[in-house]
N, C-alpha and C. Protein backbone atom coordinates (compact mmCIF):
# COMPACT_ATOMS: atom_id res chain seq x y z
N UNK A 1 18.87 -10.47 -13.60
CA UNK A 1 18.02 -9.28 -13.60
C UNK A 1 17.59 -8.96 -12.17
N UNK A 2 17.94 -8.16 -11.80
CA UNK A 2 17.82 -7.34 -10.58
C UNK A 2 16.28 -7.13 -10.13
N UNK A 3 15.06 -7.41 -9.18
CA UNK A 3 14.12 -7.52 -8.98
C UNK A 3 13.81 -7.17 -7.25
N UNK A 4 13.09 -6.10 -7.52
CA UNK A 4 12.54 -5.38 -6.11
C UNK A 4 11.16 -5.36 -6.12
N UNK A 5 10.34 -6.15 -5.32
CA UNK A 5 9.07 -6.74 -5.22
C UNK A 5 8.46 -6.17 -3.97
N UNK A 6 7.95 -5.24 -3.89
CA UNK A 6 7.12 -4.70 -2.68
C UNK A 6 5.40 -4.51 -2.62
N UNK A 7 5.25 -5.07 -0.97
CA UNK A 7 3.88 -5.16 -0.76
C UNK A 7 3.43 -4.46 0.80
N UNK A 8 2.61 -4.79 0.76
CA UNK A 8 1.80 -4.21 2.26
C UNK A 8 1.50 -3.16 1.97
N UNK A 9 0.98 -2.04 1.19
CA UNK A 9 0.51 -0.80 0.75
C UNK A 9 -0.93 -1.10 1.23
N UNK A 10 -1.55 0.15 1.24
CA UNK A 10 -2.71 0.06 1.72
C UNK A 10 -3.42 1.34 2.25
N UNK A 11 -4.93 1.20 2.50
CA UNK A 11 -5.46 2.58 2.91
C UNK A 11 -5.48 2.37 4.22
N UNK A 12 -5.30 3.09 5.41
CA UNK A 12 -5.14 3.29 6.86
C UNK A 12 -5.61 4.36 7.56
N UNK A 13 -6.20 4.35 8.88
CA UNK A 13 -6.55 5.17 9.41
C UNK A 13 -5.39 6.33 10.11
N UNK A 14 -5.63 7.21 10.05
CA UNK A 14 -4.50 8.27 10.98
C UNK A 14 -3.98 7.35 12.66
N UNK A 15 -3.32 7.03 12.97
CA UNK A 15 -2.37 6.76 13.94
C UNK A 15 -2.53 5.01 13.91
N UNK A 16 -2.88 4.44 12.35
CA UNK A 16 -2.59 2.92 12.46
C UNK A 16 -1.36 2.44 12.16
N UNK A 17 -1.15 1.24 11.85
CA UNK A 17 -0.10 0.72 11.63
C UNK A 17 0.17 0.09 10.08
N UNK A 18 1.34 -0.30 9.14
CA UNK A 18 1.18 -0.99 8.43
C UNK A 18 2.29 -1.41 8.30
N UNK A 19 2.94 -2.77 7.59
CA UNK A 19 4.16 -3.10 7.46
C UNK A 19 4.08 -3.52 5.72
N UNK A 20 5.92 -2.70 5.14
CA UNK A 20 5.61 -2.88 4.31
C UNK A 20 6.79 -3.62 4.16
N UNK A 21 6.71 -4.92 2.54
CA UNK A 21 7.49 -6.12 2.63
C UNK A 21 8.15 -6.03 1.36
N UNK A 22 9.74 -5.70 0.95
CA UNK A 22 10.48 -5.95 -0.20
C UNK A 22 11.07 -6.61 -0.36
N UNK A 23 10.78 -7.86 -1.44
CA UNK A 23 11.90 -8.98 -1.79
C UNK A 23 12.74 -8.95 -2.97
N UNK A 24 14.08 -9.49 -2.55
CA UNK A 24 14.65 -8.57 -4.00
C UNK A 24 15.36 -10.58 -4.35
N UNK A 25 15.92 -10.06 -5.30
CA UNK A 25 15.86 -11.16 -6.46
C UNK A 25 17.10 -10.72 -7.55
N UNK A 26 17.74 -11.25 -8.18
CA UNK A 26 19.07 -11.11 -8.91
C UNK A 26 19.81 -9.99 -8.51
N UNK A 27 20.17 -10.34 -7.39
CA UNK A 27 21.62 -9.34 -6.47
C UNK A 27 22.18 -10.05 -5.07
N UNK A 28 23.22 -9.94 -4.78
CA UNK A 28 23.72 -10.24 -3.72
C UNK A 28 23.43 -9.65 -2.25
N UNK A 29 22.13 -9.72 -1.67
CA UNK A 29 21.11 -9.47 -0.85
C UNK A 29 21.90 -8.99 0.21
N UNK A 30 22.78 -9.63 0.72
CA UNK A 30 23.35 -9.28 2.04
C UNK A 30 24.85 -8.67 1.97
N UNK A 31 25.26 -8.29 0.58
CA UNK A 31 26.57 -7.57 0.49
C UNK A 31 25.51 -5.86 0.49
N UNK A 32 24.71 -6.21 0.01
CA UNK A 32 23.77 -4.32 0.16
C UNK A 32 23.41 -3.48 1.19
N UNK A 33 23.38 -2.72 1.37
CA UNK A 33 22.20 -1.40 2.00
C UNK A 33 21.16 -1.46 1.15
N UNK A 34 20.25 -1.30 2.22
CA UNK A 34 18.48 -1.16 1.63
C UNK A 34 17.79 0.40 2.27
N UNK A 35 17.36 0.21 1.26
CA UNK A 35 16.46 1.52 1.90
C UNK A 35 15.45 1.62 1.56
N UNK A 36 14.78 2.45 1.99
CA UNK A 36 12.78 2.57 2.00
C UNK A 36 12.77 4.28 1.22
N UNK A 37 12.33 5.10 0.50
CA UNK A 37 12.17 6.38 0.34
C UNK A 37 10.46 6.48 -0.22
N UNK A 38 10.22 7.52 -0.15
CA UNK A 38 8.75 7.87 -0.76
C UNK A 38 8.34 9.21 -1.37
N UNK A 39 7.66 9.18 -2.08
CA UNK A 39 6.81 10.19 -3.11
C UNK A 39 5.50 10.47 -3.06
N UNK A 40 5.21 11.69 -2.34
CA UNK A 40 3.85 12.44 -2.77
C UNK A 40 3.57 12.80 -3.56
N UNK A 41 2.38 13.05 -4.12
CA UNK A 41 1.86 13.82 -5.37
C UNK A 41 2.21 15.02 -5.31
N UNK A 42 3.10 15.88 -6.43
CA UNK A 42 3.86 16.59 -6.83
C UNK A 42 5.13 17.00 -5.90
N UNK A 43 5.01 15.86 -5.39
CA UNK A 43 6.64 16.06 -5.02
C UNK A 43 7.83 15.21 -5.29
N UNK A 44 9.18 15.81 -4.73
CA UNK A 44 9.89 14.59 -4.70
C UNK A 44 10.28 13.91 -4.03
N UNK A 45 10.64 12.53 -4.92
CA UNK A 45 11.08 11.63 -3.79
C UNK A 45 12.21 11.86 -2.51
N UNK A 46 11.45 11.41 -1.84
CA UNK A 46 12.56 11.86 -0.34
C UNK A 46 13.07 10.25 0.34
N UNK A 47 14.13 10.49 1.19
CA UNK A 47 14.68 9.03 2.00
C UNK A 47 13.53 8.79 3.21
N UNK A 48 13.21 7.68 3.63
CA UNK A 48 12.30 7.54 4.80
C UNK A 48 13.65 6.76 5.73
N UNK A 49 14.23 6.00 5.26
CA UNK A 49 15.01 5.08 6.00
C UNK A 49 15.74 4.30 5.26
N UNK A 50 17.46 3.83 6.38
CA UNK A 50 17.84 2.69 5.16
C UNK A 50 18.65 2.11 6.65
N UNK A 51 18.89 0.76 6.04
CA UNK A 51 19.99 -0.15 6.77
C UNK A 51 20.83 -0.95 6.32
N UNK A 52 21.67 -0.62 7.14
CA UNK A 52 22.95 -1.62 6.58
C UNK A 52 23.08 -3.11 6.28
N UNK A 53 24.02 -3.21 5.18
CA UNK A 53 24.04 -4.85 4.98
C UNK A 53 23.52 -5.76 5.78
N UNK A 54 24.20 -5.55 7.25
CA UNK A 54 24.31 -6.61 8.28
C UNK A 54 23.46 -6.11 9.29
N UNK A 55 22.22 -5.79 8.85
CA UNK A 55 21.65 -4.91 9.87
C UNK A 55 21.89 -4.17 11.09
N UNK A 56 23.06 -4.32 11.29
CA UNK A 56 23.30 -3.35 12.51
C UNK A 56 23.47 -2.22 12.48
N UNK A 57 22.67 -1.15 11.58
CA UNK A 57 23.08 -0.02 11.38
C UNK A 57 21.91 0.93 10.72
N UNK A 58 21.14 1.54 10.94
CA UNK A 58 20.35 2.38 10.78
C UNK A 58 19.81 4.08 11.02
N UNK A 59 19.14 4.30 9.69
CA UNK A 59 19.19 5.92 9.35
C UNK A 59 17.97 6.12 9.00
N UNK A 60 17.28 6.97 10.03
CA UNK A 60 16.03 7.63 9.77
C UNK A 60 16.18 9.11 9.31
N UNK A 61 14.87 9.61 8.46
CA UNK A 61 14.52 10.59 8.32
C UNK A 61 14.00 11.24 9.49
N UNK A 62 14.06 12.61 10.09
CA UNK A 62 13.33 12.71 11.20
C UNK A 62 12.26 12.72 11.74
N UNK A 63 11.39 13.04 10.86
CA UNK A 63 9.59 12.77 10.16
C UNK A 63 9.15 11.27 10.83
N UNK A 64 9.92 10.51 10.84
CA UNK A 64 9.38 9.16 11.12
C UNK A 64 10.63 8.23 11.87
N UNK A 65 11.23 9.30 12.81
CA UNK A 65 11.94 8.90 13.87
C UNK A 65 10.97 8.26 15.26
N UNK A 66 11.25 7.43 15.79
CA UNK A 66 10.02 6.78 16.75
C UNK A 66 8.94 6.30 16.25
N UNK A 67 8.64 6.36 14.92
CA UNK A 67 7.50 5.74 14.49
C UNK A 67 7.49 4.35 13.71
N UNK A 68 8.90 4.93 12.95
CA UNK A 68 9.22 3.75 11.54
C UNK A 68 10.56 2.99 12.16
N UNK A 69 10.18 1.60 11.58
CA UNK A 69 11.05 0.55 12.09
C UNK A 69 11.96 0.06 10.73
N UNK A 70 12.81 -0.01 10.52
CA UNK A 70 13.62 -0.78 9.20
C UNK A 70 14.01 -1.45 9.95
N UNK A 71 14.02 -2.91 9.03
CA UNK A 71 14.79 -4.10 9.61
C UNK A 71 14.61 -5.14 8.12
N UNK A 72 15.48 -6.52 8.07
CA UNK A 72 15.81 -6.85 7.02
C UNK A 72 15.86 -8.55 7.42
N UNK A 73 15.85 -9.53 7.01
CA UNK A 73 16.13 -10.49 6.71
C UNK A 73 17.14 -11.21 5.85
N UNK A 74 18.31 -11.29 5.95
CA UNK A 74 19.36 -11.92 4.68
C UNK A 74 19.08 -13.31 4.46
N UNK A 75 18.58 -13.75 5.12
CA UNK A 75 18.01 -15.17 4.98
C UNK A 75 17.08 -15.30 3.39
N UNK A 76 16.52 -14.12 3.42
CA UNK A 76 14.89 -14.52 3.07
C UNK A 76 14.62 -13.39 2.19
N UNK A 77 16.15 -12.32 1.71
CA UNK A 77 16.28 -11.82 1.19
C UNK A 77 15.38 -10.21 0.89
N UNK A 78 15.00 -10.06 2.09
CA UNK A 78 13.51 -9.32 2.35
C UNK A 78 13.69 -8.02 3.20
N UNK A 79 13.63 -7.20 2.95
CA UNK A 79 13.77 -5.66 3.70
C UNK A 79 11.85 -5.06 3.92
N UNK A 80 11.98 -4.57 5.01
CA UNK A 80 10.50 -4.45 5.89
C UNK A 80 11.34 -3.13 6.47
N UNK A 81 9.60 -2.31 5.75
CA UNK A 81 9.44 -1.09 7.09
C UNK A 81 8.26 -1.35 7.75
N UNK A 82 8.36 -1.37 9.08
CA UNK A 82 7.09 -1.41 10.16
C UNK A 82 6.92 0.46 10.53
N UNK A 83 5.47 0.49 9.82
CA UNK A 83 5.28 1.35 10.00
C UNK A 83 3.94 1.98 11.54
N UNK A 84 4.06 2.69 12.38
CA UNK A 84 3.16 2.98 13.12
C UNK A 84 2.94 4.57 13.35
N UNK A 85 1.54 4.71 14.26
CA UNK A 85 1.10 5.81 14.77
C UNK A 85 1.49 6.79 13.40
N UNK A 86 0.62 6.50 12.16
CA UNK A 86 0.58 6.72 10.64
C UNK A 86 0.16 8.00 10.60
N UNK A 87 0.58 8.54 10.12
CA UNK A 87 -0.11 10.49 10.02
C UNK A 87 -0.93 10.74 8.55
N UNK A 88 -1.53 11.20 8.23
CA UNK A 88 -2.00 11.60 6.64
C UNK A 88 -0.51 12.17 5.75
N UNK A 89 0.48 12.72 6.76
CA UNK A 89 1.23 13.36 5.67
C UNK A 89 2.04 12.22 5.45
N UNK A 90 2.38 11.33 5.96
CA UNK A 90 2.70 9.94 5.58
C UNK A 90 2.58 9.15 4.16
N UNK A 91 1.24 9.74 3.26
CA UNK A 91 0.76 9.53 2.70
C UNK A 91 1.75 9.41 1.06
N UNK A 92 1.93 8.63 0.80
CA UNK A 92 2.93 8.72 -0.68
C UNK A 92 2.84 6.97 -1.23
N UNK A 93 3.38 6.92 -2.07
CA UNK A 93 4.28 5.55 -2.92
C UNK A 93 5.40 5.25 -2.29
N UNK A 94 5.63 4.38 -1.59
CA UNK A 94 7.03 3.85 -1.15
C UNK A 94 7.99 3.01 -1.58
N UNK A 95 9.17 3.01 -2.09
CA UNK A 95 9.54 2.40 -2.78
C UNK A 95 10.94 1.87 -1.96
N UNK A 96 11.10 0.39 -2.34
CA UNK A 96 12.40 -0.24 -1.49
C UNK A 96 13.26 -0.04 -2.87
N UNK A 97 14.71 -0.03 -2.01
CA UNK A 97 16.24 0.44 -3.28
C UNK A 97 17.06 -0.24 -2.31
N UNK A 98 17.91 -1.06 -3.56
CA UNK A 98 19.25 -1.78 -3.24
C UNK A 98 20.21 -0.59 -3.41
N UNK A 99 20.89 -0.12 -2.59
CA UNK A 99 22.59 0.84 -2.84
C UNK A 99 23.06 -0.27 -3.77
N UNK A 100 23.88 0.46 -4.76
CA UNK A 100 24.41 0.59 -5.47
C UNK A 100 26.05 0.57 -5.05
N UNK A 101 25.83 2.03 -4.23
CA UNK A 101 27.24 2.50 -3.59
C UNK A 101 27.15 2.23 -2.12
N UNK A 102 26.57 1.01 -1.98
CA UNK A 102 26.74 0.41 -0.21
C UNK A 102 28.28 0.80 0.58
N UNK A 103 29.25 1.00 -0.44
CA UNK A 103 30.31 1.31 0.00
C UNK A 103 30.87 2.36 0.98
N UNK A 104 29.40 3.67 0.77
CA UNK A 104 29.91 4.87 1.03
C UNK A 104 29.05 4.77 2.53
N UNK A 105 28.60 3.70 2.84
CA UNK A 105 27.83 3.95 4.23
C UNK A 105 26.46 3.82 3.80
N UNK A 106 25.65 4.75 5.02
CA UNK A 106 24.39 4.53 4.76
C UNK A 106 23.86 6.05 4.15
N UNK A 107 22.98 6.03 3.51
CA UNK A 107 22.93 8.00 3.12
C UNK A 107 21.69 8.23 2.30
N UNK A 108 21.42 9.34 2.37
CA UNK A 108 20.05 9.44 2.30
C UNK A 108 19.61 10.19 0.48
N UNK A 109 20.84 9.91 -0.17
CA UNK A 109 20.65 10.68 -1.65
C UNK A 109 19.74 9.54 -2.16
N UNK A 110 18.96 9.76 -3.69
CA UNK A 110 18.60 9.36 -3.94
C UNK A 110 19.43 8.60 -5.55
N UNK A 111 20.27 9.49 -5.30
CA UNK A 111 20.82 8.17 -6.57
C UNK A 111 21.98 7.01 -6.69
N UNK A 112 21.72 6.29 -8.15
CA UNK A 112 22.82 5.09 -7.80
C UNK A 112 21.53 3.98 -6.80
N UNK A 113 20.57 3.83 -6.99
CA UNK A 113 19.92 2.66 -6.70
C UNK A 113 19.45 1.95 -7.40
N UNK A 114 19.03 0.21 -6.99
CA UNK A 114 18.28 -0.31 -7.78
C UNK A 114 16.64 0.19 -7.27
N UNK A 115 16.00 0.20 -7.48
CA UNK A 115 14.47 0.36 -7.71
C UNK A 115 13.46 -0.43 -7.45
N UNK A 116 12.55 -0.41 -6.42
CA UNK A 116 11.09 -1.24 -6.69
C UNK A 116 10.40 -0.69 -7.40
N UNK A 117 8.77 -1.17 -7.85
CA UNK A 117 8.24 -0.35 -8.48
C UNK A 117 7.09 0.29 -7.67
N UNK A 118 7.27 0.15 -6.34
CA UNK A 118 6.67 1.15 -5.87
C UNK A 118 5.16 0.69 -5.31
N UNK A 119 4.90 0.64 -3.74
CA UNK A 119 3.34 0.33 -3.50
C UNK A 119 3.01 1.66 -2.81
N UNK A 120 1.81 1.55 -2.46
CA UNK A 120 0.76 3.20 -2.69
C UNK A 120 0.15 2.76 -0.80
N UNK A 121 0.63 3.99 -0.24
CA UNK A 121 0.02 4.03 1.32
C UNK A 121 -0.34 5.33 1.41
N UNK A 122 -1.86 5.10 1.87
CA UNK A 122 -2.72 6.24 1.88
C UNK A 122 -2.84 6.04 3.60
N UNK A 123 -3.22 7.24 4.18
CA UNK A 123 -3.49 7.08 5.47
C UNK A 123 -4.23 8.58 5.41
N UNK A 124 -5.55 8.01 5.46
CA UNK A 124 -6.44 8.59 5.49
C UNK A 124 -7.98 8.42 6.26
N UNK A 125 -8.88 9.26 7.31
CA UNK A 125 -10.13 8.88 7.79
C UNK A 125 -11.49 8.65 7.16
């Protein structure tokens, strides 16, 4: 059973920092692409970032180009966004996803993933 476990959510001030931590669990961790995407209230989910299997390979949204860091651990089975200089519109549910179709590269659709269930970052004064 396939398991995406995410933490570090939290309330934050406008230009802080937070890092958020997904451990995944029944899948082959380092044959995947990971990615980070998020959801505001009444909207939809959009891509924030993803990286490749072997980490050498990464895709930002432009929103959080220079700000947001993806990086991964295969060791330890663990995908991390370091997030900084936090804006209010920042503000959503973030959710880590195993590709599915790691095959096709890295890409910013939203379907064909496995799923976390999602932690809650407010960045707000």
């Amino acid at each position: 059973q396939v398991q995406l476990v995410e933490s570090g959510g939290g309330l934050v001030q406008p230009g802080g920092s937070l890092r958020l931590s997904c451990a995944a669990s029944g899948l082959t961790f380092s044959n995947l692409n990971m990615a980070w995407f998020r959801q505001a209230p009444g909207k939809e989910r959009e891509f924030v970032a993803a990286i490749s299997w072997s980490g050498g390979m990464t895709l930002y949204t432009d929103s959080v180009k220079g700000r947001f860091t993806i990086s991964r651990d295969n060791a330890k089975s663990t995908v991390y966004l370091q997030m900084n200089s936090l804006k209010p519109e920042d503000t959503a549910v973030y959710y880590c996803a195993a590709d599915r179709r790691s095959a096709l590269g890295l890409r910013r659709e939203t379907q064909n993933y496995y799923w976390g269930q999602g932690t809650q970052v407010t960045v707000s004064s």
